[in-house]
C-alpha atoms as a PDB file:
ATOM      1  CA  UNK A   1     -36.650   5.519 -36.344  1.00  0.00           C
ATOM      2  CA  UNK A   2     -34.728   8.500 -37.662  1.00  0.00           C
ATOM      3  CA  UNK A   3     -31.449   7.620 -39.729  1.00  0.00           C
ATOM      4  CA  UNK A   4     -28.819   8.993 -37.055  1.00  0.00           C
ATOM      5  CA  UNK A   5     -30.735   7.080 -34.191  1.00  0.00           C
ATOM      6  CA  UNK A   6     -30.976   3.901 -36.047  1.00  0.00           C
ATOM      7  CA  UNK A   7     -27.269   4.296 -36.849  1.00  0.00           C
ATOM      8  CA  UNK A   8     -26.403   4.860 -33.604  1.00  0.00           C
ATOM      9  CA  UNK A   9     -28.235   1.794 -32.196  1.00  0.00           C
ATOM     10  CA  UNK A  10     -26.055  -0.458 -34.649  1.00  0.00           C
ATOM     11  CA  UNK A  11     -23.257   1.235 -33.864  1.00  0.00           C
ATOM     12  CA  UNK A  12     -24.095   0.646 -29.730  1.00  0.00           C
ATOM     13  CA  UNK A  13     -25.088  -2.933 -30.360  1.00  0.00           C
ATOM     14  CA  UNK A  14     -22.131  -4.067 -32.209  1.00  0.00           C
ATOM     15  CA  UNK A  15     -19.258  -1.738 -30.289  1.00  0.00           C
ATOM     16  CA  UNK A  16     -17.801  -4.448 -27.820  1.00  0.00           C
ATOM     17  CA  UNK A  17     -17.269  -7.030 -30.340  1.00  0.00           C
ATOM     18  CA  UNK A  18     -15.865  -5.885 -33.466  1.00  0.00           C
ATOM     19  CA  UNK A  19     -12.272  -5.609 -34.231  1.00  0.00           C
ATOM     20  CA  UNK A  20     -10.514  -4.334 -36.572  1.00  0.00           C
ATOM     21  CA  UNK A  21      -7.567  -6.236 -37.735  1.00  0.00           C
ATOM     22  CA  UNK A  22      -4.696  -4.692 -39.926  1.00  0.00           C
ATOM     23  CA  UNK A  23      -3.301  -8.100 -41.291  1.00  0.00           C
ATOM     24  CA  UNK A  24      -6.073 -10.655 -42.190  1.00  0.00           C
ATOM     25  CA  UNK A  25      -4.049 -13.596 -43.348  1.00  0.00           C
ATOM     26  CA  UNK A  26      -3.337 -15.296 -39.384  1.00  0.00           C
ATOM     27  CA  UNK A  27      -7.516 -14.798 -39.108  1.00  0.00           C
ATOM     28  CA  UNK A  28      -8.757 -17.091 -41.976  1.00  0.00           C
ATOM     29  CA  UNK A  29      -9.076 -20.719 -42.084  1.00  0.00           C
ATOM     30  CA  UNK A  30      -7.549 -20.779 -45.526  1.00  0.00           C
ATOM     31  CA  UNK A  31      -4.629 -19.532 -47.344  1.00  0.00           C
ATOM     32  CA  UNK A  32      -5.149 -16.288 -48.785  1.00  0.00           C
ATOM     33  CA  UNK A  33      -2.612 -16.533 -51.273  1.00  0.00           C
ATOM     34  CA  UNK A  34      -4.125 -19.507 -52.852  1.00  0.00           C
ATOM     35  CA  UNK A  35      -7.406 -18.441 -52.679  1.00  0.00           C
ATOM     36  CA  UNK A  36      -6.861 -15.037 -54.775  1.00  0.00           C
ATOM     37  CA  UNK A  37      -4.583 -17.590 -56.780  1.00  0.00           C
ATOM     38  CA  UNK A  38      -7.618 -19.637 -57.597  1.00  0.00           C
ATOM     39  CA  UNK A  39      -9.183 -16.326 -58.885  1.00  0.00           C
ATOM     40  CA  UNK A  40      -6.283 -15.496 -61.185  1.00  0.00           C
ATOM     41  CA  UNK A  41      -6.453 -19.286 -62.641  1.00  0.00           C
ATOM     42  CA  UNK A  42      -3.154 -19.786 -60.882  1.00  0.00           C
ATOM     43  CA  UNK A  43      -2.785 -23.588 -61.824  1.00  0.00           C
ATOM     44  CA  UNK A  44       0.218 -23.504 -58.545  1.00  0.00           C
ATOM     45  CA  UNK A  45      -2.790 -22.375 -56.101  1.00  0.00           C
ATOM     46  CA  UNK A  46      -2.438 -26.068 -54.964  1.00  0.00           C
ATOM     47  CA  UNK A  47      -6.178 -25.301 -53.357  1.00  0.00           C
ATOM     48  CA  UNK A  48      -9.527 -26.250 -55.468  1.00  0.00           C
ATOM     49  CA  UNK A  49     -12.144 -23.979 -54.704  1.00  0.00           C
ATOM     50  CA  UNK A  50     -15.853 -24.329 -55.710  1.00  0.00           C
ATOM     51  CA  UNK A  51     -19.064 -22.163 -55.854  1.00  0.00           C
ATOM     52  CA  UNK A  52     -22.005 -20.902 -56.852  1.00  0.00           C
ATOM     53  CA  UNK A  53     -23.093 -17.425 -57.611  1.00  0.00           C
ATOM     54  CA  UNK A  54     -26.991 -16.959 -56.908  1.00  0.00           C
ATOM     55  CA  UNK A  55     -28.276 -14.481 -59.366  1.00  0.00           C
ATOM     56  CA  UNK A  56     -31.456 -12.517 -59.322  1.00  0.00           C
ATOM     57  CA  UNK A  57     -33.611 -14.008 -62.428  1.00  0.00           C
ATOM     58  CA  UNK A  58     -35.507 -11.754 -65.014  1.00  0.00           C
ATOM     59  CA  UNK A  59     -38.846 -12.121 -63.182  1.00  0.00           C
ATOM     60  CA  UNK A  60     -37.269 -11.156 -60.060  1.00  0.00           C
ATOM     61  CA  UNK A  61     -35.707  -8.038 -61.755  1.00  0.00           C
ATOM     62  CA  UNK A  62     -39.106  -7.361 -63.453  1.00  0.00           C
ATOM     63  CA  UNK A  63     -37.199  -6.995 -66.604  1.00  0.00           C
ATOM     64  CA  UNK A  64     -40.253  -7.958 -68.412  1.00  0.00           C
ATOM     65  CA  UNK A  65     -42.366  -5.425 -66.778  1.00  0.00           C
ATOM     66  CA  UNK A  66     -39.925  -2.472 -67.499  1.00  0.00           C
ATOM     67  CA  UNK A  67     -39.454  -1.987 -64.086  1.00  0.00           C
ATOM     68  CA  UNK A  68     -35.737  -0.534 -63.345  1.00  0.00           C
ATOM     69  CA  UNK A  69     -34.084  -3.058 -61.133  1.00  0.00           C
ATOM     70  CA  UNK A  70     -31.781  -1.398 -58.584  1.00  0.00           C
ATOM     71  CA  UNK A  71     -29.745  -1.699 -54.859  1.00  0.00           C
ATOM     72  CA  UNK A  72     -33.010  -1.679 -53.080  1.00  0.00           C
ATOM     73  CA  UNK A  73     -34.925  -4.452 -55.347  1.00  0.00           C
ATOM     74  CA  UNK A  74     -31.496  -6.218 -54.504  1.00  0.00           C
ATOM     75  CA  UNK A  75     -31.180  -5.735 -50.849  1.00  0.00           C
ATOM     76  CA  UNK A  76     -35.367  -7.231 -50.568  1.00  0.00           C
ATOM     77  CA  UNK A  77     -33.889 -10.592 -52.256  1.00  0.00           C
ATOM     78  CA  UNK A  78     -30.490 -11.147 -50.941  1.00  0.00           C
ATOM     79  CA  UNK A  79     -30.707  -9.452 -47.154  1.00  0.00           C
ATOM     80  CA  UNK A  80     -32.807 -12.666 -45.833  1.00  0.00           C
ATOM     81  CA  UNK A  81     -30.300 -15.296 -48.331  1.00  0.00           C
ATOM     82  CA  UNK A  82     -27.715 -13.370 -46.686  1.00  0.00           C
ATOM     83  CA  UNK A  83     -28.712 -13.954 -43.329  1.00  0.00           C
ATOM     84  CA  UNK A  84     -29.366 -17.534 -43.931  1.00  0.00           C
ATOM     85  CA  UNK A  85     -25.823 -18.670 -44.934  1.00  0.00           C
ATOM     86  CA  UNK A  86     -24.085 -16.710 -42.125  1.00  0.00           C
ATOM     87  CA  UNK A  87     -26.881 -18.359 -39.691  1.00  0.00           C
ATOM     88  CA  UNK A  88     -26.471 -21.685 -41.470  1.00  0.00           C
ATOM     89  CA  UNK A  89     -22.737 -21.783 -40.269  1.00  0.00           C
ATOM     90  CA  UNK A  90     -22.550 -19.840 -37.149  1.00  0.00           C
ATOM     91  CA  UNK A  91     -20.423 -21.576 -34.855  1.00  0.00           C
ATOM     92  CA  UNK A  92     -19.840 -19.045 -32.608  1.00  0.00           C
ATOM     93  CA  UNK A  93     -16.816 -17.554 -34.099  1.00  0.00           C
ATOM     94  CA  UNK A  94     -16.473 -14.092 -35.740  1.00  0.00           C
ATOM     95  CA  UNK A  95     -16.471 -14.145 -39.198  1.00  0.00           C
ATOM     96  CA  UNK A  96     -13.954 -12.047 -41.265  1.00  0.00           C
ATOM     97  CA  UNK A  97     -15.404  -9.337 -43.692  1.00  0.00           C
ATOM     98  CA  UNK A  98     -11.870  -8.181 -45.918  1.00  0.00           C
ATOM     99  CA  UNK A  99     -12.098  -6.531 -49.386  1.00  0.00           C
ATOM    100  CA  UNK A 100     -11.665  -8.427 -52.715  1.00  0.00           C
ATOM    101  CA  UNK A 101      -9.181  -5.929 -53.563  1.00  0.00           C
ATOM    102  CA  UNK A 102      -6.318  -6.013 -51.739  1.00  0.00           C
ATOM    103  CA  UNK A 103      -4.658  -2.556 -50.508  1.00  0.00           C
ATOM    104  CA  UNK A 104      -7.439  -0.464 -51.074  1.00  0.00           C
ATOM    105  CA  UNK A 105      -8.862   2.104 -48.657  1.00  0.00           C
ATOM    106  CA  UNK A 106     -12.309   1.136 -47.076  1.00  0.00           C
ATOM    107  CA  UNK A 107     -13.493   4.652 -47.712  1.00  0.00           C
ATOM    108  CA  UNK A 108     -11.765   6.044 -50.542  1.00  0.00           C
ATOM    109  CA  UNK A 109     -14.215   9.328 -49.962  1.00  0.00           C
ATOM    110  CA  UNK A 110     -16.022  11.184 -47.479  1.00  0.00           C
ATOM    111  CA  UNK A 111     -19.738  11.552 -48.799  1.00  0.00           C
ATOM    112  CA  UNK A 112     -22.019  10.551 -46.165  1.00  0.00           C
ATOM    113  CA  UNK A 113     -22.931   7.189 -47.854  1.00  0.00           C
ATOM    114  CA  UNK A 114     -22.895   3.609 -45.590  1.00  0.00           C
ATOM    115  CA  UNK A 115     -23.582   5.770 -42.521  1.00  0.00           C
ATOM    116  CA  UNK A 116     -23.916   2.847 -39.993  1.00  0.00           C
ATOM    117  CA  UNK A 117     -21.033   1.442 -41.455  1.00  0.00           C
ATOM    118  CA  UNK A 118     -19.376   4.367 -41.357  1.00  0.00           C
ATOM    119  CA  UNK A 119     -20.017   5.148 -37.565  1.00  0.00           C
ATOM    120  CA  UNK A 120     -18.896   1.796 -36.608  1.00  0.00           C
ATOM    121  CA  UNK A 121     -15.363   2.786 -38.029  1.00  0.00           C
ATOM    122  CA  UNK A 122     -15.047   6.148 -36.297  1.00  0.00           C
ATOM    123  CA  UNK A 123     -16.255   4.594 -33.181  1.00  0.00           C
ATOM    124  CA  UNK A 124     -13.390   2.533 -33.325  1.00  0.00           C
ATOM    125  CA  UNK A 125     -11.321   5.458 -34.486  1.00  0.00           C
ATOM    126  CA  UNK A 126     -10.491   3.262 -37.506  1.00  0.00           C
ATOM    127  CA  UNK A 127      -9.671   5.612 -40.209  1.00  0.00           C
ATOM    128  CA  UNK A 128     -11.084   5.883 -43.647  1.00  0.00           C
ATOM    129  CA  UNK A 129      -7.568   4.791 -45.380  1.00  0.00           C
ATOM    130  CA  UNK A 130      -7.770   1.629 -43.394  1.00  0.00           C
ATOM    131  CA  UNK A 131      -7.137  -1.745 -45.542  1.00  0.00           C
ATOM    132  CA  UNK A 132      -7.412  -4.572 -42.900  1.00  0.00           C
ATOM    133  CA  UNK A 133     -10.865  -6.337 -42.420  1.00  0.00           C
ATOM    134  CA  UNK A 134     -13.381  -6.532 -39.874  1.00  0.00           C
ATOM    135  CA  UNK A 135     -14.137  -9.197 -37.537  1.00  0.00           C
ATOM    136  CA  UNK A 136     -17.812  -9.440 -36.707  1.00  0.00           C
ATOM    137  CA  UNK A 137     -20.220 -11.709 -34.041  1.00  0.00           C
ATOM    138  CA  UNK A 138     -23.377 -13.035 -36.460  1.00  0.00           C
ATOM    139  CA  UNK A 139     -25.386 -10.296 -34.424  1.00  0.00           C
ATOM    140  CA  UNK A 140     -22.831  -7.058 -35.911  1.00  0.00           C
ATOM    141  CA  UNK A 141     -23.105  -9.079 -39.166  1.00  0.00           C
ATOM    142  CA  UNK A 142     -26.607  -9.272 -39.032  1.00  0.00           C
ATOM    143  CA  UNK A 143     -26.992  -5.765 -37.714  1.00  0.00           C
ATOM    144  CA  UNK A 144     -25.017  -4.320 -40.563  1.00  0.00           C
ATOM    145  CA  UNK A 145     -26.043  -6.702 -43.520  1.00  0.00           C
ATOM    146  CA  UNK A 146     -27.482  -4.232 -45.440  1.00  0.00           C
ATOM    147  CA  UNK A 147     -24.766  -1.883 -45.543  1.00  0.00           C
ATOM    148  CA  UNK A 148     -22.479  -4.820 -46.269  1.00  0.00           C
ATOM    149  CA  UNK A 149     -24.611  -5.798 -48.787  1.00  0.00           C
ATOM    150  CA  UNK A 150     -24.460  -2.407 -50.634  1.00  0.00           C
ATOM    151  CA  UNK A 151     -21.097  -1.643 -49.823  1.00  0.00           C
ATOM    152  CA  UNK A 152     -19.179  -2.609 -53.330  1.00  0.00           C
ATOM    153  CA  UNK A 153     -22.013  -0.003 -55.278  1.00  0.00           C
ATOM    154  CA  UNK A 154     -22.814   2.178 -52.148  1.00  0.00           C
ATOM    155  CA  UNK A 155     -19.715   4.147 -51.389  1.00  0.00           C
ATOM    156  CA  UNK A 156     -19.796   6.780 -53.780  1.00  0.00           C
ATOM    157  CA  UNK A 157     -23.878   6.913 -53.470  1.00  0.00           C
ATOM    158  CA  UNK A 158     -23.849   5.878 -57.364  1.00  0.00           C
ATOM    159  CA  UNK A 159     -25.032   2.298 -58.400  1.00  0.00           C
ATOM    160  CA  UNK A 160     -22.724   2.784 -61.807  1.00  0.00           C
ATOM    161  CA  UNK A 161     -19.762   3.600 -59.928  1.00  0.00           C
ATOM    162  CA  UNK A 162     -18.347   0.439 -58.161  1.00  0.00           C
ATOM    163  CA  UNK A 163     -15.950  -0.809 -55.691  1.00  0.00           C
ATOM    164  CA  UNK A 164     -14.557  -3.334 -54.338  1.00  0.00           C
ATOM    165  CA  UNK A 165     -15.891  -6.676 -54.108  1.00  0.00           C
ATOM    166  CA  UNK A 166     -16.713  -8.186 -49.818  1.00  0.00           C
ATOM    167  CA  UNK A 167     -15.084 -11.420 -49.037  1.00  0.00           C
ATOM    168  CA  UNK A 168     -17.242 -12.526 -45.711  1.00  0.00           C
ATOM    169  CA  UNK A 169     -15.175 -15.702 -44.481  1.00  0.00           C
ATOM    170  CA  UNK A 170     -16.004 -18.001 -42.133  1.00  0.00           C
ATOM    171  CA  UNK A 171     -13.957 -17.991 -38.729  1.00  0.00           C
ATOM    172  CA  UNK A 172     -13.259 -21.467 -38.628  1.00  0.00           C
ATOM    173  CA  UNK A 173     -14.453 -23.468 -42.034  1.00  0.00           C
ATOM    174  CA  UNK A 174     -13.260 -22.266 -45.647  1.00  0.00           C
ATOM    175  CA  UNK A 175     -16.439 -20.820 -46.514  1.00  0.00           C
ATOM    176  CA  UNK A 176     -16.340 -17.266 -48.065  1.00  0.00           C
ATOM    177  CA  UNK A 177     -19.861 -15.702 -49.108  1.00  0.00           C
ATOM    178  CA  UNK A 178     -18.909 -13.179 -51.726  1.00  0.00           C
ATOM    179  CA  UNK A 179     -20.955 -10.042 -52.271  1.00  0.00           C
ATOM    180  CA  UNK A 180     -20.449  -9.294 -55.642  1.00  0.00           C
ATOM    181  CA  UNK A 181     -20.416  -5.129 -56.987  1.00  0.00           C
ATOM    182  CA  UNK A 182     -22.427  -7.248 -60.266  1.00  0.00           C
ATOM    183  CA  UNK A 183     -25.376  -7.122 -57.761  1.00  0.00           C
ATOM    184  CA  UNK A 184     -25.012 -11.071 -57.071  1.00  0.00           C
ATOM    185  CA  UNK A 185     -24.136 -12.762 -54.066  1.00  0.00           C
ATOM    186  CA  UNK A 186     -21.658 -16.062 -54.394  1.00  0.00           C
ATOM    187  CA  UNK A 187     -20.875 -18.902 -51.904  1.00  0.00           C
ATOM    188  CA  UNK A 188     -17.633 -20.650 -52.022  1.00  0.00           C
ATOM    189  CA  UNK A 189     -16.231 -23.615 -49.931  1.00  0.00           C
ATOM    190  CA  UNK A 190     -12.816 -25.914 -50.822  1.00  0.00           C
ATOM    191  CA  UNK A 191     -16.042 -28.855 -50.113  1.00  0.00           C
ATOM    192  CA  UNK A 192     -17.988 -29.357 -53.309  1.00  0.00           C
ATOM    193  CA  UNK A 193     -20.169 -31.519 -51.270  1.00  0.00           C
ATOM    194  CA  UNK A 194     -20.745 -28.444 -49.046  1.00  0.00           C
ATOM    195  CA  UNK A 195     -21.477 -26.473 -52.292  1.00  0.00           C
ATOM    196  CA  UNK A 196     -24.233 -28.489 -53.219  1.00  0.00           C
ATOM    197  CA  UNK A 197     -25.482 -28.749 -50.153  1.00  0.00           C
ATOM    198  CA  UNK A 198     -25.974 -24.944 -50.103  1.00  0.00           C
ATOM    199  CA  UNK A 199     -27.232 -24.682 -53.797  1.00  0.00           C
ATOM    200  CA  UNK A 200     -30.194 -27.581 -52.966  1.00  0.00           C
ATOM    201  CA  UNK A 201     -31.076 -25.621 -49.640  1.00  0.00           C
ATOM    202  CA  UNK A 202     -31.502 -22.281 -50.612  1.00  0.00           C
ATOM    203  CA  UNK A 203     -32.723 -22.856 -54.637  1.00  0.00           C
ATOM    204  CA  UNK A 204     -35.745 -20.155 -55.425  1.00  0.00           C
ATOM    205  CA  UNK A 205     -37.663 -18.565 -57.936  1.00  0.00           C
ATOM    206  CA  UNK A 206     -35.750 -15.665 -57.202  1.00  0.00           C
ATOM    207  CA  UNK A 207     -32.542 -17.083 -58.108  1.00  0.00           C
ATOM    208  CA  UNK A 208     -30.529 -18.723 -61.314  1.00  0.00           C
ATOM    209  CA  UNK A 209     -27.751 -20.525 -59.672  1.00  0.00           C
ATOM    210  CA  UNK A 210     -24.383 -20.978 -61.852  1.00  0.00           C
ATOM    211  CA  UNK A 211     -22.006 -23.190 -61.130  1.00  0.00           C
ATOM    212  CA  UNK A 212     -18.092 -21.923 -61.034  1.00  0.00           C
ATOM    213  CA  UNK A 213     -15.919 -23.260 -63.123  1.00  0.00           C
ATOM    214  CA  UNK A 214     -14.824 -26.653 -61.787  1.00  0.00           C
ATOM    215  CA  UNK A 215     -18.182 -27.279 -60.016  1.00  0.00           C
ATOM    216  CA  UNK A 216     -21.214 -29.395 -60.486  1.00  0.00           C
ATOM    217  CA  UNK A 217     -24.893 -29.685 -59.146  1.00  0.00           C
END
């Protein structure tokens, strides 16, 4: 399928039920403020949060080899891990995809990088200074993991030029998978049972699993 009719069939499939909310914070099953607090080692954040960040190992970046490991080597590993968490939790509620950074535009340029992405916003005539989040059904997630995926090195088309962390939170359930611009993907709950639930599910060659600071498995 061409790349303009492909990007219009995401586009088509995920139209009636995205939104595009301009204040996140009444969306998320968890308080914002402590949860960036957490991140800043803010000891008042009142909220313990644990995770793990699944990293691709050396074999799986071909390191050894001499193979140069890049977005697309990335996308082969994490797209299906991806897809497994959100599926994992689906409840049937939308799940919340904000940047890490707060106050920053989702398209801080106009090259014609994320295109399905892209077309989703101007569909919704959501313009490219926008700094609210997206809510998305599991099937817009699904349709649109890859871009999502690539989105913190893919929007200036340069893998050395990053952006902005995705926070994907959970509709209902303090979950947040992270998609990291350090080409890792993270999950984080306030359950450290739920934690290492996730770690002992989804352990693989592919993957060295650290624990955050403050969690064990």
């Amino acid at each position: 399928m061409a790349l303009a009719k492909k990007t219009l069939h995401l586009v088509k499939r995920a139209r009636a039920a995205v939104t595009f909310p301009k204040n996140v914070r009444p969306l998320l099953p968890y308080n914002l403020t402590r949860y960036r607090g957490y991140w800043h080692s803010d000891a008042e954040s009142h909220t313990p949060w644990y995770g793990a960040s699944f990293q691709l190992t050396s074999e799986a970046h071909n390191i050894s080899k001499g193979v140069n490991f890049g977005l697309s080597k990335f996308l082969d590993h994490y797209e299906p891990f991806f897809k497994q968490l959100v599926a994992q939790f689906d409840d049937g509620s939308c799940w919340i995809v904000a940047q890490d950074c707060p106050g920053y535009p989702w398209w801080p340029n106009d090259e014609p990088t994320l295109p399905a992405l892209r077309a989703l916003f101007a569909q919704h005539h959501v313009p490219n200074s926008f700094t609210g989040a997206m809510r998305l059904p599991q099937q817009a997630v699904f349709a649109f993991a890859r871009e999502l995926l690539s989105y913190p090195t893919g929007v200036f088309g340069n893998e050395s030029s990053l952006y902005s962390d995705l926070d994907v939170s959970h509709g209902t359930r303090p979950v947040v998978i992270k998609v990291s611009a350090h080409l890792n993907v993270d999950f984080l709950s306030t359950d450290p049972e739920l934690v290492r639930t996730v770690v002992k599910e989804h352990r693989s060659p592919a993957f060295t699993i650290k624990p955050y600071t403050g969690t064990s498995f």
